[in-house]
Structures are given as C-alpha cells and as structure tokens.
PDB file of N, CA and C in Angstrom:
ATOM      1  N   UNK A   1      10.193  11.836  -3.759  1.00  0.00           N
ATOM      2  CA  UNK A   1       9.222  11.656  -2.710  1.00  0.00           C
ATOM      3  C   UNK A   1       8.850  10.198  -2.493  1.00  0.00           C
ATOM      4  N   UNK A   2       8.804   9.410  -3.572  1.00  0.00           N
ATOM      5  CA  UNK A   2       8.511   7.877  -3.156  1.00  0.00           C
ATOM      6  C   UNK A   2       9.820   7.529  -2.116  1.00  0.00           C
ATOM      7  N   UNK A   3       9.159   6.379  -1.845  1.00  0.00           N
ATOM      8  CA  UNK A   3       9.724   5.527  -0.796  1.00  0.00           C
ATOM      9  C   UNK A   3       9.229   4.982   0.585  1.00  0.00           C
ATOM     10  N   UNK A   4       9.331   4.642   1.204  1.00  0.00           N
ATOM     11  CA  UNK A   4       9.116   3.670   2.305  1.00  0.00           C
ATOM     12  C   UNK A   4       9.739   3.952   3.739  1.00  0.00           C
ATOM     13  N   UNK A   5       8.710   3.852   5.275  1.00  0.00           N
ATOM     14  CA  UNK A   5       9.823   4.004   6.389  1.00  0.00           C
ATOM     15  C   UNK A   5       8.870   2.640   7.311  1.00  0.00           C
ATOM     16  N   UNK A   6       9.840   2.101   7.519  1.00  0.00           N
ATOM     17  CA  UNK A   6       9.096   0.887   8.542  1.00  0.00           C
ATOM     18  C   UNK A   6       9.547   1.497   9.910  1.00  0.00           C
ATOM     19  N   UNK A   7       8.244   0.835  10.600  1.00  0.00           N
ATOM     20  CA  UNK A   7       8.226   1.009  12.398  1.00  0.00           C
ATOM     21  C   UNK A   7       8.220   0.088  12.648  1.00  0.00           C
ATOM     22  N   UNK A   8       9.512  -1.029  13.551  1.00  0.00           N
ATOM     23  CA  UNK A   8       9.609  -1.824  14.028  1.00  0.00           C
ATOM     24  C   UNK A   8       8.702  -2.306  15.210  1.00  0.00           C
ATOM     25  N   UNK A   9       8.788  -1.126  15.781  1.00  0.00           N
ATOM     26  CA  UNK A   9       7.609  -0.754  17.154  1.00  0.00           C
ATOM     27  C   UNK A   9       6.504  -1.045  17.095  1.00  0.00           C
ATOM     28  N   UNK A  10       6.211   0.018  16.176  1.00  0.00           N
ATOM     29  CA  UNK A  10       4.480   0.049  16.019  1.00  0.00           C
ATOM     30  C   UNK A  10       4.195  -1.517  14.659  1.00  0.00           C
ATOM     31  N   UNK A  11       5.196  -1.660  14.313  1.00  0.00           N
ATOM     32  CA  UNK A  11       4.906  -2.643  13.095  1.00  0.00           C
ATOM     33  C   UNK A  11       3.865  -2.765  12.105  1.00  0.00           C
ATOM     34  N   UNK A  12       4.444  -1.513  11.789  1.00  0.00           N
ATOM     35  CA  UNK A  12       3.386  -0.504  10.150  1.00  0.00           C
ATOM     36  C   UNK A  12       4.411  -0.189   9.597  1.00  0.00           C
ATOM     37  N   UNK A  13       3.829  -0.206   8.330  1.00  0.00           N
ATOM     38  CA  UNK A  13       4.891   0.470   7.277  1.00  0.00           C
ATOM     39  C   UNK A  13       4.235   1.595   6.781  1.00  0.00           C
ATOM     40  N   UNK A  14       5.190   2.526   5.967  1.00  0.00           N
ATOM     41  CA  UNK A  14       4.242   3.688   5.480  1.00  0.00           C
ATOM     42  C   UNK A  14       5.170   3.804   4.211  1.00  0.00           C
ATOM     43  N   UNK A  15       4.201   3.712   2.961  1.00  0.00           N
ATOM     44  CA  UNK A  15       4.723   3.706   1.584  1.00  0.00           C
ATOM     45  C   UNK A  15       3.966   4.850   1.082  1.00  0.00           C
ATOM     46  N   UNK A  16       4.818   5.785   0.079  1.00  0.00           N
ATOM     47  CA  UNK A  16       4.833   7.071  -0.290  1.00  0.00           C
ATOM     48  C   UNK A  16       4.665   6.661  -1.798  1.00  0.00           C
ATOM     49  N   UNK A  17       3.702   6.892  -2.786  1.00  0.00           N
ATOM     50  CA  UNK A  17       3.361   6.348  -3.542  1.00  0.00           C
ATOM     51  C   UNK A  17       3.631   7.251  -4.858  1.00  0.00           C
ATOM     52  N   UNK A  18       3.941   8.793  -4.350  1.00  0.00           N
ATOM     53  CA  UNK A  18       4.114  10.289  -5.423  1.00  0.00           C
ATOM     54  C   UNK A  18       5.050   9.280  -6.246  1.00  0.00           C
ATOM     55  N   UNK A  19       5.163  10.293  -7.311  1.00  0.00           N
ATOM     56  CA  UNK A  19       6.397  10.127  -8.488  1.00  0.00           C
ATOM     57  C   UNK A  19       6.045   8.717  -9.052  1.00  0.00           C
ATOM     58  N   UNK A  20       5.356   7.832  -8.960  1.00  0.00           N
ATOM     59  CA  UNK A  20       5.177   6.556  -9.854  1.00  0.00           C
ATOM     60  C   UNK A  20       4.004   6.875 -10.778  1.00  0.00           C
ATOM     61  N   UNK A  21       3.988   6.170 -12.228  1.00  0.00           N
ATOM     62  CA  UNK A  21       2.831   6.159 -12.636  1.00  0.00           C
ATOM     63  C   UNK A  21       1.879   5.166 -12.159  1.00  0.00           C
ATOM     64  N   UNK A  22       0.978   5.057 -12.269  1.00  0.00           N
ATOM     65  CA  UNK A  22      -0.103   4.285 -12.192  1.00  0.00           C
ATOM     66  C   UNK A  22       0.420   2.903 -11.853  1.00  0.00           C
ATOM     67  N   UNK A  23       0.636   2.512 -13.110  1.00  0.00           N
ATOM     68  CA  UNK A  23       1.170   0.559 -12.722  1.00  0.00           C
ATOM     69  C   UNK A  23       2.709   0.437 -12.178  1.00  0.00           C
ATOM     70  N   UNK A  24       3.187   1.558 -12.117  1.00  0.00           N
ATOM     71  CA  UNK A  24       4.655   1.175 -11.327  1.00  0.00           C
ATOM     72  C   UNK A  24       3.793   1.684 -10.056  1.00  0.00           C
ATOM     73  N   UNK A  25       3.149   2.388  -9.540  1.00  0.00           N
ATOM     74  CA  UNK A  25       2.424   2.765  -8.091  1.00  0.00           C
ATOM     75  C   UNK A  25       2.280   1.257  -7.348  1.00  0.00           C
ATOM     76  N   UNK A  26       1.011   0.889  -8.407  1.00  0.00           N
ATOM     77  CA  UNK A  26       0.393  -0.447  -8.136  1.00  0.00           C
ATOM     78  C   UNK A  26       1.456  -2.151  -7.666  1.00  0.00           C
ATOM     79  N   UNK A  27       2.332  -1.896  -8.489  1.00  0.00           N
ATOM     80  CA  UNK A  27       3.487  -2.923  -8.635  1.00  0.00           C
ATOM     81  C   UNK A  27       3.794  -2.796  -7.285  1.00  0.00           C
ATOM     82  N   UNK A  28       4.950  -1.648  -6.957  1.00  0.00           N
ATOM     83  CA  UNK A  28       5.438  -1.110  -5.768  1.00  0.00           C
ATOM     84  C   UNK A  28       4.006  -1.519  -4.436  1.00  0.00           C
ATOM     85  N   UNK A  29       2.757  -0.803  -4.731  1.00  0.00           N
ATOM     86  CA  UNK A  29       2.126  -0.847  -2.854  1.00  0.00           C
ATOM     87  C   UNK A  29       1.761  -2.639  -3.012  1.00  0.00           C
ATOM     88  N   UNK A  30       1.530  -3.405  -4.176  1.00  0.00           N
ATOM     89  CA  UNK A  30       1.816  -5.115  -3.676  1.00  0.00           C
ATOM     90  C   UNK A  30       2.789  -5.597  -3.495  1.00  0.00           C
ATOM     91  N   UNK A  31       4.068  -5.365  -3.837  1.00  0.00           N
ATOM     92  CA  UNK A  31       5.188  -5.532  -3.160  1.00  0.00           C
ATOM     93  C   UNK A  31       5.198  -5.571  -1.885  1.00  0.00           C
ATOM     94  N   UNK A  32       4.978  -4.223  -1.458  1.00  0.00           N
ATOM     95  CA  UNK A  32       4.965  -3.870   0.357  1.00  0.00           C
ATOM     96  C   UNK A  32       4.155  -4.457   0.976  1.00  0.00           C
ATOM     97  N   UNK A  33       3.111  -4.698   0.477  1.00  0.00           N
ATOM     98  CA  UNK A  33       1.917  -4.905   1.499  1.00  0.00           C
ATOM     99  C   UNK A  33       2.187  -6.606   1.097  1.00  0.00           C
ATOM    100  N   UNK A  34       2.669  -7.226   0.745  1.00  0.00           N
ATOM    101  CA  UNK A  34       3.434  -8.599   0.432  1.00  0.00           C
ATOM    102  C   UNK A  34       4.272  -8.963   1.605  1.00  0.00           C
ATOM    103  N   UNK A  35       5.276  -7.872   1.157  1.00  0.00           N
ATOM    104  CA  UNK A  35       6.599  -7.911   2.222  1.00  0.00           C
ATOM    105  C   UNK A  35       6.142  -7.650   3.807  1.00  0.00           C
ATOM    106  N   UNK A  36       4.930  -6.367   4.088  1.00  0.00           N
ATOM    107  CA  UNK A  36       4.464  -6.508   5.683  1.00  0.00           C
ATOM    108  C   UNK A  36       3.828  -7.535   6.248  1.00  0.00           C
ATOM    109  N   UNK A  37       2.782  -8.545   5.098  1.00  0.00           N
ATOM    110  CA  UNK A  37       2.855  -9.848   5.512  1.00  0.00           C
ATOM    111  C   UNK A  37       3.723 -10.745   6.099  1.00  0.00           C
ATOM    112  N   UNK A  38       4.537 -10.689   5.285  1.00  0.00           N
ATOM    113  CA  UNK A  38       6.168 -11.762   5.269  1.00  0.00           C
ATOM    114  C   UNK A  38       6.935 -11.717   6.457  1.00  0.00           C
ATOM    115  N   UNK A  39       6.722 -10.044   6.616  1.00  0.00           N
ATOM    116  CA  UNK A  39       7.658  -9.673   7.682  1.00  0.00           C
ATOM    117  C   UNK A  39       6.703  -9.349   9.558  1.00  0.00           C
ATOM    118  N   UNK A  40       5.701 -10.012   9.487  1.00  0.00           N
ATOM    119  CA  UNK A  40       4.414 -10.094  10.293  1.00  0.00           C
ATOM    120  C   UNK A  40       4.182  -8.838  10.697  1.00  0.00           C
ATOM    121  N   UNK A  41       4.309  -7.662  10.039  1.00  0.00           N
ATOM    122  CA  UNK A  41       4.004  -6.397  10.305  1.00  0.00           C
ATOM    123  C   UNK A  41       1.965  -6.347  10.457  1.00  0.00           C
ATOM    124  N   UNK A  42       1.961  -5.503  11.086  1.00  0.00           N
ATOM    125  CA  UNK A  42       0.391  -5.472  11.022  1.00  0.00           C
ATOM    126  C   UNK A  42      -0.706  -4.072  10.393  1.00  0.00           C
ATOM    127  N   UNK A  43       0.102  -3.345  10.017  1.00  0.00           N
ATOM    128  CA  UNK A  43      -0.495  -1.978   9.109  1.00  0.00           C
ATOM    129  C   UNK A  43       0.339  -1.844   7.938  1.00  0.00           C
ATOM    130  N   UNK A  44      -0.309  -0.987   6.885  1.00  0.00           N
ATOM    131  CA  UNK A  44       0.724  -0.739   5.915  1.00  0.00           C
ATOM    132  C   UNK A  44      -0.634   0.868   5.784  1.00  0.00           C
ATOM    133  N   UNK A  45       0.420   1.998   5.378  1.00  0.00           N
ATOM    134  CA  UNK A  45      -0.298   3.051   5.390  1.00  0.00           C
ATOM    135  C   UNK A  45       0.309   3.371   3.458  1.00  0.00           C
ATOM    136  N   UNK A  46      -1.036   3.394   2.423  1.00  0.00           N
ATOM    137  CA  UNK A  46      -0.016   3.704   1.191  1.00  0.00           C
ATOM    138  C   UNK A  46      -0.277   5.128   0.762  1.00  0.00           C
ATOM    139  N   UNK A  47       0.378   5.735   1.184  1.00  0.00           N
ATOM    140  CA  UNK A  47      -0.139   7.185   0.817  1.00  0.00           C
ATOM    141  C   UNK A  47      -0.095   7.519  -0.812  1.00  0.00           C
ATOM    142  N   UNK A  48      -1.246   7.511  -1.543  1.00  0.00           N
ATOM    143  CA  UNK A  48      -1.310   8.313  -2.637  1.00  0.00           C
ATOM    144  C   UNK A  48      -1.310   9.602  -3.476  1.00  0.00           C
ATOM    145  N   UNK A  49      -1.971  10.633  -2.638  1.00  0.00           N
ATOM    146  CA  UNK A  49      -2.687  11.955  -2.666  1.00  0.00           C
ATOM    147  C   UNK A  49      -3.573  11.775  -3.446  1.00  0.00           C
ATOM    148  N   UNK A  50      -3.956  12.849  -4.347  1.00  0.00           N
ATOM    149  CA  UNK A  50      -4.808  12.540  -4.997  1.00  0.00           C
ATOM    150  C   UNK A  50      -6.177  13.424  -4.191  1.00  0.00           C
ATOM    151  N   UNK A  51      -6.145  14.246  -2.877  1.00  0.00           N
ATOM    152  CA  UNK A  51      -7.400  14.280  -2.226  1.00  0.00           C
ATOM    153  C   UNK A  51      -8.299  14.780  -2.331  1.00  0.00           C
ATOM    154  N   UNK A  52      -8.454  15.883  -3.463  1.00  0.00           N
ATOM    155  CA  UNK A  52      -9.656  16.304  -3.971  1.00  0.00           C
ATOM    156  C   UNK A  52     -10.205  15.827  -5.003  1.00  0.00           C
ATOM    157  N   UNK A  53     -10.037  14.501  -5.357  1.00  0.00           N
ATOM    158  CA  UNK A  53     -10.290  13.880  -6.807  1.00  0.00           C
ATOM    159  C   UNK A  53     -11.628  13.397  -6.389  1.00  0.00           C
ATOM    160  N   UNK A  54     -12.784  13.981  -7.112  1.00  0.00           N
ATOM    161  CA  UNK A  54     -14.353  13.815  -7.476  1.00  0.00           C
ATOM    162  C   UNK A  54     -14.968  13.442  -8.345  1.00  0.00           C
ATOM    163  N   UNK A  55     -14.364  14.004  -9.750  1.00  0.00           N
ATOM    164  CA  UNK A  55     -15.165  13.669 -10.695  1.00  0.00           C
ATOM    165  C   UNK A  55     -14.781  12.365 -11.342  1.00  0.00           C
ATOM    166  N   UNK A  56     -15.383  11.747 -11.730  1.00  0.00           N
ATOM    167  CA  UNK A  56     -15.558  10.426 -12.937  1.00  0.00           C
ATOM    168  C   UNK A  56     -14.167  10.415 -13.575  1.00  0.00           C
ATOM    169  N   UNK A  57     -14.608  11.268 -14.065  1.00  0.00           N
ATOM    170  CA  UNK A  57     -13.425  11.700 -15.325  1.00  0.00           C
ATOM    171  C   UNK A  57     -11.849  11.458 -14.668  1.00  0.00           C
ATOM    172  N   UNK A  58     -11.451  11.523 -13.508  1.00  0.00           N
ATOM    173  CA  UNK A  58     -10.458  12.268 -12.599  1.00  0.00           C
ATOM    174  C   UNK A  58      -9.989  10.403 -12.086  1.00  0.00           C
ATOM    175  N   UNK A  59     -10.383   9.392 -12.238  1.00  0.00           N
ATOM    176  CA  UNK A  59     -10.382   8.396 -11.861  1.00  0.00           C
ATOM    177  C   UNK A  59      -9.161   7.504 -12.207  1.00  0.00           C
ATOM    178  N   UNK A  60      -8.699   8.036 -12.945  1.00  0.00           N
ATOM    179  CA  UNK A  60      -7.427   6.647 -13.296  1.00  0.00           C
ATOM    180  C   UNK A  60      -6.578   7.301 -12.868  1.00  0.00           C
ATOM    181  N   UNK A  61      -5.817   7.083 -11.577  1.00  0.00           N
ATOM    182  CA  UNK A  61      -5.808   7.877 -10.706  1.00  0.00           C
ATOM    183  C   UNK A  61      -4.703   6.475  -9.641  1.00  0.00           C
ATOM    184  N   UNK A  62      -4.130   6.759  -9.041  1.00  0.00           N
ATOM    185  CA  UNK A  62      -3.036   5.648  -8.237  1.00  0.00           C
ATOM    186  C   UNK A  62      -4.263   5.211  -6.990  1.00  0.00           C
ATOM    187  N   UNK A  63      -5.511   6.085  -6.442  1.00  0.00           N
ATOM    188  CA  UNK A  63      -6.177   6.318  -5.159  1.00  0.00           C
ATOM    189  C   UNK A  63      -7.106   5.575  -5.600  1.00  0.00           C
ATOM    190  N   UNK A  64      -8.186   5.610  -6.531  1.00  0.00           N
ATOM    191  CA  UNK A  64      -9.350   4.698  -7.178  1.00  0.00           C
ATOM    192  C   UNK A  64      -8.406   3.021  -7.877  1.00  0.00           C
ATOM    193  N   UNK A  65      -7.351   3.320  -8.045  1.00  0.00           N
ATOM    194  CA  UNK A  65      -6.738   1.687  -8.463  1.00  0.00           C
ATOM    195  C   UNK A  65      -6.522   1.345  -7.359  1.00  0.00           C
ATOM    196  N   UNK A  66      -6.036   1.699  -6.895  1.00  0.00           N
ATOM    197  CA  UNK A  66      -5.885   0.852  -5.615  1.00  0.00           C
ATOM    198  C   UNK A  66      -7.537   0.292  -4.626  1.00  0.00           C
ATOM    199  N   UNK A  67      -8.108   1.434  -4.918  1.00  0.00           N
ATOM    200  CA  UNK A  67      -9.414   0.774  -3.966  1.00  0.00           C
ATOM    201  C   UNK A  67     -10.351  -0.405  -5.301  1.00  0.00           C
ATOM    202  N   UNK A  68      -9.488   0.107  -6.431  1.00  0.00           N
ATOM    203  CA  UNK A  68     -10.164  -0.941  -7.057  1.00  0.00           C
ATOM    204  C   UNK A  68     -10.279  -2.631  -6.721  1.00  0.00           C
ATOM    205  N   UNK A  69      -8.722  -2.176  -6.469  1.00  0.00           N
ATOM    206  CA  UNK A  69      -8.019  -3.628  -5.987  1.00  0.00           C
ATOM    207  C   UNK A  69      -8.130  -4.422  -4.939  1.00  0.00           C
ATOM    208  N   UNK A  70      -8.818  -3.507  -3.738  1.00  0.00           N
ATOM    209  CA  UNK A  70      -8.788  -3.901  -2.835  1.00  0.00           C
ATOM    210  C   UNK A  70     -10.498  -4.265  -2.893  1.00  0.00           C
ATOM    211  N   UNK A  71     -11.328  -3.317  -3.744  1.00  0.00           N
ATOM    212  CA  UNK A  71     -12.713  -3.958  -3.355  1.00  0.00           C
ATOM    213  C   UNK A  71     -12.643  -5.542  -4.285  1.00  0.00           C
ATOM    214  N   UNK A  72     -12.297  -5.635  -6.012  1.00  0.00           N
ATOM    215  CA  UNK A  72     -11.647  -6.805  -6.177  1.00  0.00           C
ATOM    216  C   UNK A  72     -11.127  -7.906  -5.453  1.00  0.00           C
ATOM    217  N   UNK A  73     -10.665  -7.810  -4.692  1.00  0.00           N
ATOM    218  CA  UNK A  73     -10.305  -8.633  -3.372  1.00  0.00           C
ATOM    219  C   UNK A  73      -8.620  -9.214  -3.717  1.00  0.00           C
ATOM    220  N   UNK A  74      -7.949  -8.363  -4.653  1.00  0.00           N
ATOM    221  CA  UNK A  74      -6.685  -8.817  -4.815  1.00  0.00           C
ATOM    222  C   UNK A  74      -5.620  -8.558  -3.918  1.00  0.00           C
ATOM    223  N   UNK A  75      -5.547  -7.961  -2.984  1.00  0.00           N
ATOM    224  CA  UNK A  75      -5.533  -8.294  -1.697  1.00  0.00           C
ATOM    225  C   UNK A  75      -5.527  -9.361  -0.959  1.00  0.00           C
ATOM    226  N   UNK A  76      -6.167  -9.863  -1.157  1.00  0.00           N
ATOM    227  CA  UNK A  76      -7.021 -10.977   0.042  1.00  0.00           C
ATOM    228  C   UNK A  76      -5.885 -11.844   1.091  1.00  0.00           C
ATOM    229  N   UNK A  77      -5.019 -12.188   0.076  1.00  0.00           N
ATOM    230  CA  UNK A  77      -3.829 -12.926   0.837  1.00  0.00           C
ATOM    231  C   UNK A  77      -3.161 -12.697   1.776  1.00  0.00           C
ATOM    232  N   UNK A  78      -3.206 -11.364   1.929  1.00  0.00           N
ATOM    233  CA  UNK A  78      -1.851 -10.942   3.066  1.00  0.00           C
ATOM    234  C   UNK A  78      -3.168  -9.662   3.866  1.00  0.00           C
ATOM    235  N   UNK A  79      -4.208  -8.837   3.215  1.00  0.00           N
ATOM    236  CA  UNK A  79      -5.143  -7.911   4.562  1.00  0.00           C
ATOM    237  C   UNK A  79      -6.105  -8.850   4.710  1.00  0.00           C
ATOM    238  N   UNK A  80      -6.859  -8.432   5.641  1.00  0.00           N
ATOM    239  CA  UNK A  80      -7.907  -8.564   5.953  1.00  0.00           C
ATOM    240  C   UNK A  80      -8.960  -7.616   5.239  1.00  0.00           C
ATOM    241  N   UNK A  81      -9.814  -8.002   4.944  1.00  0.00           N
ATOM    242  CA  UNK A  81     -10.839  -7.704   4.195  1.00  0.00           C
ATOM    243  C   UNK A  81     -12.026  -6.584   4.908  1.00  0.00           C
ATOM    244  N   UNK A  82     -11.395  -6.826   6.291  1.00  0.00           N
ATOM    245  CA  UNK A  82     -12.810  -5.698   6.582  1.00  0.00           C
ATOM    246  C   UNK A  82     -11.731  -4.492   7.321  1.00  0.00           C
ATOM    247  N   UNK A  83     -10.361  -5.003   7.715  1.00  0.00           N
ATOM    248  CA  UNK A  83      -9.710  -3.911   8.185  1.00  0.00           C
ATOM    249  C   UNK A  83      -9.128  -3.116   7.433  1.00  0.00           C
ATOM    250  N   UNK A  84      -9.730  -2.001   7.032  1.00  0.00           N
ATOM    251  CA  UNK A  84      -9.153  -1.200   6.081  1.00  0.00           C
ATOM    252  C   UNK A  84      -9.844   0.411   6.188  1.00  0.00           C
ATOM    253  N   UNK A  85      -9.066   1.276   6.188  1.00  0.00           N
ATOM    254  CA  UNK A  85      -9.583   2.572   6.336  1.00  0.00           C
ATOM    255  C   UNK A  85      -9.168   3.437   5.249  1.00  0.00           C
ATOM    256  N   UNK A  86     -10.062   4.067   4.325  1.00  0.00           N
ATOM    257  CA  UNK A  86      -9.783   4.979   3.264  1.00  0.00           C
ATOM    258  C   UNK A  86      -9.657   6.851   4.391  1.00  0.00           C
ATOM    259  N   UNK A  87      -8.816   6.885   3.331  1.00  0.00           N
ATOM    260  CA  UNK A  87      -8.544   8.604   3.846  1.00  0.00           C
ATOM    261  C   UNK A  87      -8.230   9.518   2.485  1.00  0.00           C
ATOM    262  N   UNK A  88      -8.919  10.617   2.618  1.00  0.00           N
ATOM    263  CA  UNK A  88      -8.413  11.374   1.187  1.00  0.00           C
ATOM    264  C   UNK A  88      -7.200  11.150   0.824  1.00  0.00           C
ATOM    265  N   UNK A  89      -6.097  11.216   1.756  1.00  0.00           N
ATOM    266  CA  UNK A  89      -4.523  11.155   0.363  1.00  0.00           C
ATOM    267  C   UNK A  89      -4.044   9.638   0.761  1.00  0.00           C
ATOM    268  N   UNK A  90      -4.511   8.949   1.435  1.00  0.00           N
ATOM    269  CA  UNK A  90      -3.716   7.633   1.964  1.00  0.00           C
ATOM    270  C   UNK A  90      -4.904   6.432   2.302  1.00  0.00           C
ATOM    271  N   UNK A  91      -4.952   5.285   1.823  1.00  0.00           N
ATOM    272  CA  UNK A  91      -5.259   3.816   2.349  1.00  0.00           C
ATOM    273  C   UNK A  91      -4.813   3.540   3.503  1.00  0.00           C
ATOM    274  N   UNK A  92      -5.206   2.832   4.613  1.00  0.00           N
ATOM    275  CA  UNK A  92      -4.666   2.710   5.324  1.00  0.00           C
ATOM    276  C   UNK A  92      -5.418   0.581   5.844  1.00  0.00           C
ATOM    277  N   UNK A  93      -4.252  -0.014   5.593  1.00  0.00           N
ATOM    278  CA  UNK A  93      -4.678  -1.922   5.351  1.00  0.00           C
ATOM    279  C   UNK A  93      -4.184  -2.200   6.930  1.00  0.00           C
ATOM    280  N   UNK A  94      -5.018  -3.450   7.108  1.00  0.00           N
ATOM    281  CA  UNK A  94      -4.642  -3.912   8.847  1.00  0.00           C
ATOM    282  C   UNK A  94      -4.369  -5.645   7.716  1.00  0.00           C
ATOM    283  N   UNK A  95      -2.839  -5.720   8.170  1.00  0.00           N
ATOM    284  CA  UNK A  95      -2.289  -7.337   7.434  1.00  0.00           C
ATOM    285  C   UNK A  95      -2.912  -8.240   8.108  1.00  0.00           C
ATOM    286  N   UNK A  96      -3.030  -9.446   7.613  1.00  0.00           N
ATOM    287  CA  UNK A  96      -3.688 -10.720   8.006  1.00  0.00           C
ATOM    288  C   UNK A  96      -2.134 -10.916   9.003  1.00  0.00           C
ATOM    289  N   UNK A  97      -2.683 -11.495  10.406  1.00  0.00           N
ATOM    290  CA  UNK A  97      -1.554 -12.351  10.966  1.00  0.00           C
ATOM    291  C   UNK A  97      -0.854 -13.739  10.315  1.00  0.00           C
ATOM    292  N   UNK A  98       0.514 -13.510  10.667  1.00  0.00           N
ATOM    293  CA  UNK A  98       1.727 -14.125   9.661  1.00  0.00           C
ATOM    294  C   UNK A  98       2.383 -14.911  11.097  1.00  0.00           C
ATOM    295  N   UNK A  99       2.062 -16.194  11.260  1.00  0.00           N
ATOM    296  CA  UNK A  99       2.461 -17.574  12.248  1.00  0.00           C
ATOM    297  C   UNK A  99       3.980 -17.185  11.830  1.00  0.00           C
ATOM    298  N   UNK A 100       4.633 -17.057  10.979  1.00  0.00           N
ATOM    299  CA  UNK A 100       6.225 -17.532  10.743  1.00  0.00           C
ATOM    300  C   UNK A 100       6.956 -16.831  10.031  1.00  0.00           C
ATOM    301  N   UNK A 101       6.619 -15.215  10.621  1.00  0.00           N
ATOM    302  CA  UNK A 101       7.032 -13.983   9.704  1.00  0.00           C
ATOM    303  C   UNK A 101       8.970 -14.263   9.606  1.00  0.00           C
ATOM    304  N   UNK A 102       9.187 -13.503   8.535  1.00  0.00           N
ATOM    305  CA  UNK A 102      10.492 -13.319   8.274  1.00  0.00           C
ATOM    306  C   UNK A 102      11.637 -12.527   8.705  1.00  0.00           C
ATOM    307  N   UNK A 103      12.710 -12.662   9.060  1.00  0.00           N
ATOM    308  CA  UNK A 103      13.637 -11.304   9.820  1.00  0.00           C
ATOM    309  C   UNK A 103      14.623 -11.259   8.546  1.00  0.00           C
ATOM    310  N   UNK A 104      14.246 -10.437   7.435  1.00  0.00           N
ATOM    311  CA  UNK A 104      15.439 -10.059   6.838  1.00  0.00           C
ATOM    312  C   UNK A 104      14.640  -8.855   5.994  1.00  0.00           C
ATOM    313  N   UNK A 105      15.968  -8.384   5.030  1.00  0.00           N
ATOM    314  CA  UNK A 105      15.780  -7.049   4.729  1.00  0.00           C
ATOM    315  C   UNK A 105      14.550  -6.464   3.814  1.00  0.00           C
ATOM    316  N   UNK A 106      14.152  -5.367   3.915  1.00  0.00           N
ATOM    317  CA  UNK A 106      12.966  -5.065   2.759  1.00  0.00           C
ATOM    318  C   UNK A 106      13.947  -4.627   1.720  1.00  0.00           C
ATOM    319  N   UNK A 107      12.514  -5.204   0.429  1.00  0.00           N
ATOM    320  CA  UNK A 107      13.042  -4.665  -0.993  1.00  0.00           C
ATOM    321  C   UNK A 107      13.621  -3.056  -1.037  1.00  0.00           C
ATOM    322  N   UNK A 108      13.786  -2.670  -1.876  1.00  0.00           N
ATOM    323  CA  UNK A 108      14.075  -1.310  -2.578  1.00  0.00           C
ATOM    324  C   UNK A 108      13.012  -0.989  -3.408  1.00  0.00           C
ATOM    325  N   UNK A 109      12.857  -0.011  -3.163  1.00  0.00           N
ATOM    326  CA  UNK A 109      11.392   0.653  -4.021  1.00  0.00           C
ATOM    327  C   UNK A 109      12.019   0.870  -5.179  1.00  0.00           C
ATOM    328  N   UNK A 110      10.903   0.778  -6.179  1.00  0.00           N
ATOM    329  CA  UNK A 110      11.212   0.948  -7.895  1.00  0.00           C
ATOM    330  C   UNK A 110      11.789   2.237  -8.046  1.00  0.00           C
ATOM    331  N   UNK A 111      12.664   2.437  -9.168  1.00  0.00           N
ATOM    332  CA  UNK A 111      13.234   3.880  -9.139  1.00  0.00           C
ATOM    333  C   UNK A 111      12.064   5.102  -9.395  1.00  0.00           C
ATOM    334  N   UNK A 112      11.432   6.127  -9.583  1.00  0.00           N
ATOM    335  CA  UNK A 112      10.846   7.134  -9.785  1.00  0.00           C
ATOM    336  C   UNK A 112      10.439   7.125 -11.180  1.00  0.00           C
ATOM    337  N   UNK A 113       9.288   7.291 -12.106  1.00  0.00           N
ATOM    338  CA  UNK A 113       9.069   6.703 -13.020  1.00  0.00           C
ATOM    339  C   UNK A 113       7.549   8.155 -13.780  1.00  0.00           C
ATOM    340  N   UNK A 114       7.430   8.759 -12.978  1.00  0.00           N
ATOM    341  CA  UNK A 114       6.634  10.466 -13.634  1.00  0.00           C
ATOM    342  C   UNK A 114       6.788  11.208 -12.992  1.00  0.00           C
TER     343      UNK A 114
END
C-alpha cells in the first residue's frame, strides 16, 4: 500500500504512508514533502490512517508524529506554516513557493518495513 502518485496538473502529491513503521513513515513523508518543494509542487497530501485514534495511550502513532513535527516547526523550510489542514486519516501541507523548482525524477519510496 505505500507509495506515492504525483499530479502534474494539479501539482500535489499524494503519499500513502500504510506499511512503514513509525521512523521509516517519518523519513519517507520528509523526503516528499522536500522533493514537492524542489519540484515547485504546491500540496502534498500524507495519508496516514490511523482515524479513530483518541486515547493518550494510542499516540505513537505515524498521525500524532507527524503533527508533532509539524507543530515543532520541522517543516518550516519547504510548508508554510499556517497552510495546513489535518483530516482523520491524512495531513494535508500547502508547500512554500519554489523561484527555481527542479524538472527531474522523484525518489523511490523506502521498501515496506511492518
């Protein structure tokens, strides 16, 4: 189920985040959201699931690291800081504009890893 489909068009990416653990998840959606910078894309959608996760306990979790990261501000380089929309199974980042984006190929997602 992991993996990645870019829209040239709409110039969003949408990264599928299932089957990684935790820090291969994390590795993989800064990669992308790196590369939609690079490549002057302007959304990146990272779908996690995760959507009924409530309790405390339930937290280490690919959906709470990531918003960790993003309230952290490790991010900062490539989104914008206020464009960002949470959704039960998916993040959804608006990229900082990229003056001198790149035309060549995207990475390969990490192999499958839980």
């Amino acid at each position: 189920m992991a993996g990645f489909e870019v829209d040239i068009f709409k110039k969003c990416v949408e990264v599928d985040l299932h089957n990684y653990s935790i820090r291969t998840a994390l590795i993989a959606a800064r990669e992308k959201i790196k590369e939609a910078y690079e490549h002057g894309f302007r959304h990146i959608r990272l779908i996690h699931g995760a959507a009924n996760i409530v309790s405390k306990n339930e937290r280490k979790t690919i959906k709470y690291s990531l918003r960790t990261m993003l309230k952290n501000r490790e991010f900062d380089k490539w989104v914008d800081q206020k464009g960002w929309v949470f959704r039960d199974e998916s993040l959804i980042l608006e990229i900082r504009r990229n003056s001198a984006p790149l035309n060549r190929e995207w990475n390969e997602m990490p192999p499958e890893d839980y």
